[in-house]
PDB file of N, CA and C in Angstrom:
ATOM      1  N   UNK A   1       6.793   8.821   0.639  1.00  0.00           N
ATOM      2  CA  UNK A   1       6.078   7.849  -0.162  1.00  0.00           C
ATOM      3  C   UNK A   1       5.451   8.551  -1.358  1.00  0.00           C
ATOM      4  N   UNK A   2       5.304   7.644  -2.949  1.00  0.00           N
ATOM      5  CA  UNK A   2       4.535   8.595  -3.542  1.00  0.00           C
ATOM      6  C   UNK A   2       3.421   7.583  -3.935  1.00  0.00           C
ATOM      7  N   UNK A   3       2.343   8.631  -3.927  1.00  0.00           N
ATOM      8  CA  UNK A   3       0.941   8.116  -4.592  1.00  0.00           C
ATOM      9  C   UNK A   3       1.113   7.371  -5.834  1.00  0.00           C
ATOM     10  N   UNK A   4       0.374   6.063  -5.806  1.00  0.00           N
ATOM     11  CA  UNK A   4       0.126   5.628  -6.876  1.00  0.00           C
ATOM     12  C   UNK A   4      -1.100   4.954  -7.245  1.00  0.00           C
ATOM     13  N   UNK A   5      -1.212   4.745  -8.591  1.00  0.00           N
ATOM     14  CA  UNK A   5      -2.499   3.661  -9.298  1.00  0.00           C
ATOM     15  C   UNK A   5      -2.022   3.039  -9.920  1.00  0.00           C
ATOM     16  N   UNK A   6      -2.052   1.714  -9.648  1.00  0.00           N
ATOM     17  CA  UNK A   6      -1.483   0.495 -10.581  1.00  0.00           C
ATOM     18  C   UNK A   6      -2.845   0.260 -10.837  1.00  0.00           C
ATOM     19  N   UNK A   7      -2.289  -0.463 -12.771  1.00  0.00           N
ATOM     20  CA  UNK A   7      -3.697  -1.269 -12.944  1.00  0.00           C
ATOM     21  C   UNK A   7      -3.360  -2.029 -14.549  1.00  0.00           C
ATOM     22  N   UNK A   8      -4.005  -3.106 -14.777  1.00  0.00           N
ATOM     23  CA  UNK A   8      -3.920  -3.719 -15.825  1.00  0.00           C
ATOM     24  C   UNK A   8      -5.018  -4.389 -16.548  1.00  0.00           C
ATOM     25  N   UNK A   9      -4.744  -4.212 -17.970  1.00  0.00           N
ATOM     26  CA  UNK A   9      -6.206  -4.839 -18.554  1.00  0.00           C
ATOM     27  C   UNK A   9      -6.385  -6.394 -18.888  1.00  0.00           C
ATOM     28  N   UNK A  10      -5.360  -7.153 -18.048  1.00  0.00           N
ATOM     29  CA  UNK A  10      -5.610  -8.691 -18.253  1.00  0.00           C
ATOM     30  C   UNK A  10      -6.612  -8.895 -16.986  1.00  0.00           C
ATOM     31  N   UNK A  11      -7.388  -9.449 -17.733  1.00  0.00           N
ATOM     32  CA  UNK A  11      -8.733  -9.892 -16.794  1.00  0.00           C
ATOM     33  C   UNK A  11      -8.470 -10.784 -15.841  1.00  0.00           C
ATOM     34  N   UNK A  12      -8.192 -11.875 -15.652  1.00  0.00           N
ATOM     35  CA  UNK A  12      -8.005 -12.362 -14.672  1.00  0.00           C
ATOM     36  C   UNK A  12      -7.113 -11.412 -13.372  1.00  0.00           C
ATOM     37  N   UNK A  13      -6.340 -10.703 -13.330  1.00  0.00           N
ATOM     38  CA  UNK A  13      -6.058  -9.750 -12.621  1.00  0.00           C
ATOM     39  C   UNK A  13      -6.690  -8.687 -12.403  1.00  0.00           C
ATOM     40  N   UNK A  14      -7.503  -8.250 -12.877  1.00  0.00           N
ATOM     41  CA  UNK A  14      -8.880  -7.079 -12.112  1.00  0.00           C
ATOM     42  C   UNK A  14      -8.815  -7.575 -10.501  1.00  0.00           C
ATOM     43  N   UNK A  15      -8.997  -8.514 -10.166  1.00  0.00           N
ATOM     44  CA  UNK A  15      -9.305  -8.504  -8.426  1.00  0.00           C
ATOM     45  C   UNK A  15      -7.908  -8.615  -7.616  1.00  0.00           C
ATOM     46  N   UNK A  16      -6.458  -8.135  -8.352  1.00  0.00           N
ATOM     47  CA  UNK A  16      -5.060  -8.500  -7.627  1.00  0.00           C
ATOM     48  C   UNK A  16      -5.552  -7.109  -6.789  1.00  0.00           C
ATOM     49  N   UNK A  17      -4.895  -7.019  -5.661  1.00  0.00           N
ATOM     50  CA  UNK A  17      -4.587  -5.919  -4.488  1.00  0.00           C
ATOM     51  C   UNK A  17      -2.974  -5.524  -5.484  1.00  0.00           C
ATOM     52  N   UNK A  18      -3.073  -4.382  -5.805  1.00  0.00           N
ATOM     53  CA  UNK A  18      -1.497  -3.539  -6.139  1.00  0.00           C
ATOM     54  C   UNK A  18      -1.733  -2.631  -5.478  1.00  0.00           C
ATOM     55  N   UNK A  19       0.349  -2.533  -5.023  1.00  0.00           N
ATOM     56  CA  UNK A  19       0.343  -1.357  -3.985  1.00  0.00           C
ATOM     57  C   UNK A  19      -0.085   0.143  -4.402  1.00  0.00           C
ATOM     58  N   UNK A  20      -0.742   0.833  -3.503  1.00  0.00           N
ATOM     59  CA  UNK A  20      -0.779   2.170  -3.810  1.00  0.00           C
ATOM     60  C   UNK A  20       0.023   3.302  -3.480  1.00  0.00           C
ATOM     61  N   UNK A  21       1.300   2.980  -3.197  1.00  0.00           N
ATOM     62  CA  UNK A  21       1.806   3.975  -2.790  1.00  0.00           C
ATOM     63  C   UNK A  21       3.820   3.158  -3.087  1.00  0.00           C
ATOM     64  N   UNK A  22       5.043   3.738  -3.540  1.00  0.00           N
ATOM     65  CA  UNK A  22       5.901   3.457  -3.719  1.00  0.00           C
ATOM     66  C   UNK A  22       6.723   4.439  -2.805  1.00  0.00           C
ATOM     67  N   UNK A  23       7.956   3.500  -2.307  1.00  0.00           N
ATOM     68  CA  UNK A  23       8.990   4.430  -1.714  1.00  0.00           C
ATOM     69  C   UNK A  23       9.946   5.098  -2.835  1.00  0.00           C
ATOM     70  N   UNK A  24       9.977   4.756  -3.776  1.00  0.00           N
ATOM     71  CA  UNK A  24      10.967   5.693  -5.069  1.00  0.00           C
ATOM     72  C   UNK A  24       9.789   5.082  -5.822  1.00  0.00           C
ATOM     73  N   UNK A  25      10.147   6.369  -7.167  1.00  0.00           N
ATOM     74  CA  UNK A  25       9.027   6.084  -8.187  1.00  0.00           C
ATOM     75  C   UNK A  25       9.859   4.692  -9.484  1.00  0.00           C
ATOM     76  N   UNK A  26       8.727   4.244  -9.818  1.00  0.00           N
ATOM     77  CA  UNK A  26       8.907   3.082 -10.903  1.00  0.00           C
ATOM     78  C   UNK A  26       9.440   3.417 -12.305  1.00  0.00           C
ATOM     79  N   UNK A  27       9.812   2.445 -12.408  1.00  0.00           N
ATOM     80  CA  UNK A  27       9.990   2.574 -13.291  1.00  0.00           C
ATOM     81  C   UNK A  27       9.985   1.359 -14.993  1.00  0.00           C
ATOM     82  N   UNK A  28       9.959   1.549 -16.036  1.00  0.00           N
ATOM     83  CA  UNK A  28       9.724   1.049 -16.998  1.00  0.00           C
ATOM     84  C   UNK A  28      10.495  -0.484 -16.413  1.00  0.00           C
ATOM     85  N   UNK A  29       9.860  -1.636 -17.158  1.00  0.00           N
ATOM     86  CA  UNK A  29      11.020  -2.593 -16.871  1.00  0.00           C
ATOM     87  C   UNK A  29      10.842  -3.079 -15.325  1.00  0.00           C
ATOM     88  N   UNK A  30      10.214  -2.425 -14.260  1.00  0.00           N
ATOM     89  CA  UNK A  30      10.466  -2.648 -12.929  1.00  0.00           C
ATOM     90  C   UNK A  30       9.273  -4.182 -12.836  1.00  0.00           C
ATOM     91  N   UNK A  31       9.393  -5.028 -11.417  1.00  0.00           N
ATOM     92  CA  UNK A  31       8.318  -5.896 -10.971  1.00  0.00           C
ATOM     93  C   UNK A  31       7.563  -5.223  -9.706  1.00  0.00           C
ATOM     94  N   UNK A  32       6.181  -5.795  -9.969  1.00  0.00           N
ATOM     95  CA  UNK A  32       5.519  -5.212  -9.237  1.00  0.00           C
ATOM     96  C   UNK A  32       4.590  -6.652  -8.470  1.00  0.00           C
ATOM     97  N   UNK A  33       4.242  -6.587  -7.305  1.00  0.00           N
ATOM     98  CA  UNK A  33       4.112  -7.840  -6.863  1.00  0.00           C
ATOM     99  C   UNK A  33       2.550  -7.019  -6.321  1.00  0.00           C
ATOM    100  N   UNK A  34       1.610  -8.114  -6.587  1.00  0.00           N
ATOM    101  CA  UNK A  34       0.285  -7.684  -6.268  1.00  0.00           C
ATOM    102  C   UNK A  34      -0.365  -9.070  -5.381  1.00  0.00           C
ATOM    103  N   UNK A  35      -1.208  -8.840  -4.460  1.00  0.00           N
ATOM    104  CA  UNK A  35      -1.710 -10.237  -3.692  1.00  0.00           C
ATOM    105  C   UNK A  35      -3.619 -10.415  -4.252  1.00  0.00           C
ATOM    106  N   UNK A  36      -3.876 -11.792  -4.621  1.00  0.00           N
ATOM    107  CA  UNK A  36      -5.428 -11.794  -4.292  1.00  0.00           C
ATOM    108  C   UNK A  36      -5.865 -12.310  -3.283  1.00  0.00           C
ATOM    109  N   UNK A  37      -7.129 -12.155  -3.220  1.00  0.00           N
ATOM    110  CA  UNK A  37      -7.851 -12.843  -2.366  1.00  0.00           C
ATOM    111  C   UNK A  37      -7.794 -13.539  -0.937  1.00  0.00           C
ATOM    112  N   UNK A  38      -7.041 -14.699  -1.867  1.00  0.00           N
ATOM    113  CA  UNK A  38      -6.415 -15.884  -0.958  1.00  0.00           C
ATOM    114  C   UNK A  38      -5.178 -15.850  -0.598  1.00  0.00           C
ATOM    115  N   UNK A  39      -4.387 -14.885  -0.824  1.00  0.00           N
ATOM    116  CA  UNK A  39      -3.287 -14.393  -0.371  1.00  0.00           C
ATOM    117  C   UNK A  39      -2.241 -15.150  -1.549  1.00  0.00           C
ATOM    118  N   UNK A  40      -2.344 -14.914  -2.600  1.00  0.00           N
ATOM    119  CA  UNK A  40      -1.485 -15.653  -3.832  1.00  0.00           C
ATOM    120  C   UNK A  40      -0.714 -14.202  -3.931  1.00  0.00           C
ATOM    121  N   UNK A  41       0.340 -14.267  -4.381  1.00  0.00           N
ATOM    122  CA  UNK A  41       1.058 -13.702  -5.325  1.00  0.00           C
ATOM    123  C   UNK A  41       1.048 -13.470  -6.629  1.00  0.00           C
ATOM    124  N   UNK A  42       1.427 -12.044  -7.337  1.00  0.00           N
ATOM    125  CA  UNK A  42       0.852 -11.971  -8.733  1.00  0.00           C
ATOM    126  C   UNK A  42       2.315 -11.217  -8.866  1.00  0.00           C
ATOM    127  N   UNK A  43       2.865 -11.037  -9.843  1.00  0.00           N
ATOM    128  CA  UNK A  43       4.049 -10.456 -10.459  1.00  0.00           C
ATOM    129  C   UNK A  43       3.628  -9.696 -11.734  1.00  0.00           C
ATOM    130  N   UNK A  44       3.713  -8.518 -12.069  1.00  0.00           N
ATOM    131  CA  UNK A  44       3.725  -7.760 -13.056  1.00  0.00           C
ATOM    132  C   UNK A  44       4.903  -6.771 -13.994  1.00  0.00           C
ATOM    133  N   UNK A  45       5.037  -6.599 -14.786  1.00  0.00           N
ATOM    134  CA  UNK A  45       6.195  -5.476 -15.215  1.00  0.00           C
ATOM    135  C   UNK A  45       5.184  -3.987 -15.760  1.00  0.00           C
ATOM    136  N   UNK A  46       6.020  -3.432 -14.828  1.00  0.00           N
ATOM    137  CA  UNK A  46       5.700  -2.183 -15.275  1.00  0.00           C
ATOM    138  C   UNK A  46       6.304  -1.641 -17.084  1.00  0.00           C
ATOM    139  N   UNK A  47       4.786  -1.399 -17.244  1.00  0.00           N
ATOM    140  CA  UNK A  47       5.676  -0.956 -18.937  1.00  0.00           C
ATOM    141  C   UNK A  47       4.928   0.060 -19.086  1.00  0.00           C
ATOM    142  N   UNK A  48       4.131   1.237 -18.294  1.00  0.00           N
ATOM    143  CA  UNK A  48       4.035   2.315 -18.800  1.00  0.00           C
ATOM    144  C   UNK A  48       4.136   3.603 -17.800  1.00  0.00           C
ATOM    145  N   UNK A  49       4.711   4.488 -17.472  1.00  0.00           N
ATOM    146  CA  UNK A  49       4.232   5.397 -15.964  1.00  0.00           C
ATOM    147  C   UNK A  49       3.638   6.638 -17.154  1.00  0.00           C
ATOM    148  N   UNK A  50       2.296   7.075 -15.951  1.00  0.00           N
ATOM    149  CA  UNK A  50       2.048   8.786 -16.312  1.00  0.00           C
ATOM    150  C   UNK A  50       2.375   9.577 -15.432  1.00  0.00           C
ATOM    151  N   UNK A  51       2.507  10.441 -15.502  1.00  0.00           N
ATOM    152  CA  UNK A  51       2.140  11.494 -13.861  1.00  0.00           C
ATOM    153  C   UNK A  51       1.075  12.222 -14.520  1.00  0.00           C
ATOM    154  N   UNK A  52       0.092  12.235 -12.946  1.00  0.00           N
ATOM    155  CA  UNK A  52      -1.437  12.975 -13.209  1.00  0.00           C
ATOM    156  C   UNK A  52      -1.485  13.617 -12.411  1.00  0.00           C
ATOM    157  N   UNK A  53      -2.606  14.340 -12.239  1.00  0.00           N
ATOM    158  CA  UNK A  53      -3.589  14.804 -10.971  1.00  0.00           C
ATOM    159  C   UNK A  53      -4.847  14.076 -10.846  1.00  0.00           C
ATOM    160  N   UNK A  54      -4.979  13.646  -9.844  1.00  0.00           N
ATOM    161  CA  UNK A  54      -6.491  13.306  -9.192  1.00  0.00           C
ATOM    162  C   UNK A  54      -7.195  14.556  -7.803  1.00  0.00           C
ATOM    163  N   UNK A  55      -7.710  13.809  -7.265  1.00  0.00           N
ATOM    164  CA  UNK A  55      -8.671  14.636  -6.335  1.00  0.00           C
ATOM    165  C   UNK A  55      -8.018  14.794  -5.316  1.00  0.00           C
ATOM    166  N   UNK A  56      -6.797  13.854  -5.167  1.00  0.00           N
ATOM    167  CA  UNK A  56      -6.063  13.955  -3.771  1.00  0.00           C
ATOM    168  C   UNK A  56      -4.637  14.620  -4.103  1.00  0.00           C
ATOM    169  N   UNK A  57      -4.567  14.446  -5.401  1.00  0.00           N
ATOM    170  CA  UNK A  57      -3.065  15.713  -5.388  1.00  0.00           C
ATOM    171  C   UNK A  57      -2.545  14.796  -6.559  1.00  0.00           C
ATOM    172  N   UNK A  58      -0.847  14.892  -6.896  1.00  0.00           N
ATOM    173  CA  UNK A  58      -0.640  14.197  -8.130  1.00  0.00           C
ATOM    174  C   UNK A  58      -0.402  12.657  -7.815  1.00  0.00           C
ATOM    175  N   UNK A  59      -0.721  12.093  -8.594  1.00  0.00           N
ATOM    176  CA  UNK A  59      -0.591  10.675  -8.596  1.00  0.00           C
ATOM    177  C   UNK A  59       0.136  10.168  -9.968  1.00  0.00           C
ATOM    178  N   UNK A  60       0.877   8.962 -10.051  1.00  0.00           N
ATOM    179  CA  UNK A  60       1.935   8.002 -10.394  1.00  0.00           C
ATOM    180  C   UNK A  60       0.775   7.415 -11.084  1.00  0.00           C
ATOM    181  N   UNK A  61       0.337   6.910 -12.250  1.00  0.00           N
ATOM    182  CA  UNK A  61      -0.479   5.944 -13.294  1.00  0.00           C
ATOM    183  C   UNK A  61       0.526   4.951 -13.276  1.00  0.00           C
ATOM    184  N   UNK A  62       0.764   3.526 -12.698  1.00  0.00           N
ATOM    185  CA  UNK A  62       1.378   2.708 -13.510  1.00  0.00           C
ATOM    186  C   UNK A  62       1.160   1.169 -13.778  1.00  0.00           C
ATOM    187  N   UNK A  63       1.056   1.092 -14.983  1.00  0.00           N
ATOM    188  CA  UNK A  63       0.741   0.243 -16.121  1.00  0.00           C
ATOM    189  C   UNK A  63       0.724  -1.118 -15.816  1.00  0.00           C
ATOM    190  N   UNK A  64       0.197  -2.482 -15.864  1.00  0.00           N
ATOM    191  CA  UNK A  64       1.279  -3.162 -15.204  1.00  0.00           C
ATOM    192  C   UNK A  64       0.434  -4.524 -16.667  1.00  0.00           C
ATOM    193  N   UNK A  65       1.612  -5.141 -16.690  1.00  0.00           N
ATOM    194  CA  UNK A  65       1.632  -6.156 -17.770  1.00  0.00           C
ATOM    195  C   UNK A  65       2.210  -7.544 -17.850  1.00  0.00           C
ATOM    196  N   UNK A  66       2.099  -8.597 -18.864  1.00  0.00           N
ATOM    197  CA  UNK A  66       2.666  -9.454 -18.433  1.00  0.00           C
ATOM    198  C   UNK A  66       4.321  -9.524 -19.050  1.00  0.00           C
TER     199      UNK A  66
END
C-alpha cells in the first residue's frame, strides 16, 4: 500500500473522508471517490501528485479537483 494525503480547496468538500492510502500510485487524470458524513459519495480528479516526506516516512500529496 502507499501512503497518501488527498485534499482539495473546494469548500464544500473540506469534511469528504479521502482515502489515505492507495494500492498503485495515482495518477494525473485518475477518480478518486471520497464519502461524507452521511455516507454520500463524492468523486474527484486527481490533477496534481507530489512525493514528500512527513513524520511517518514518504507520503503521495494528491490534489483532488473538480
Amino acid at each position: 500500500m502507499l501512503n497518501c494525503d488527498c485534499y482539495t480547496n473546494i469548500d464544500n468538500m473540506k469534511d469528504v473522508k479521502w482515502p489515505t492510502s492507495f494500492v498503485f500510485p495515482p495518477r494525473v487524470g485518475d477518480k478518486v471517490e471520497g464519502e461524507d458524513a452521511r455516507g454520500g459519495a463524492h468523486v474527484l480528479t486527481v490533477v496534481r501528485i507530489t512525493h514528500t516526506m512527513r513524520h511517518r516516512g514518504p507520503v503521495v500529496m494528491v490534489e483532488l479537483h473538480r
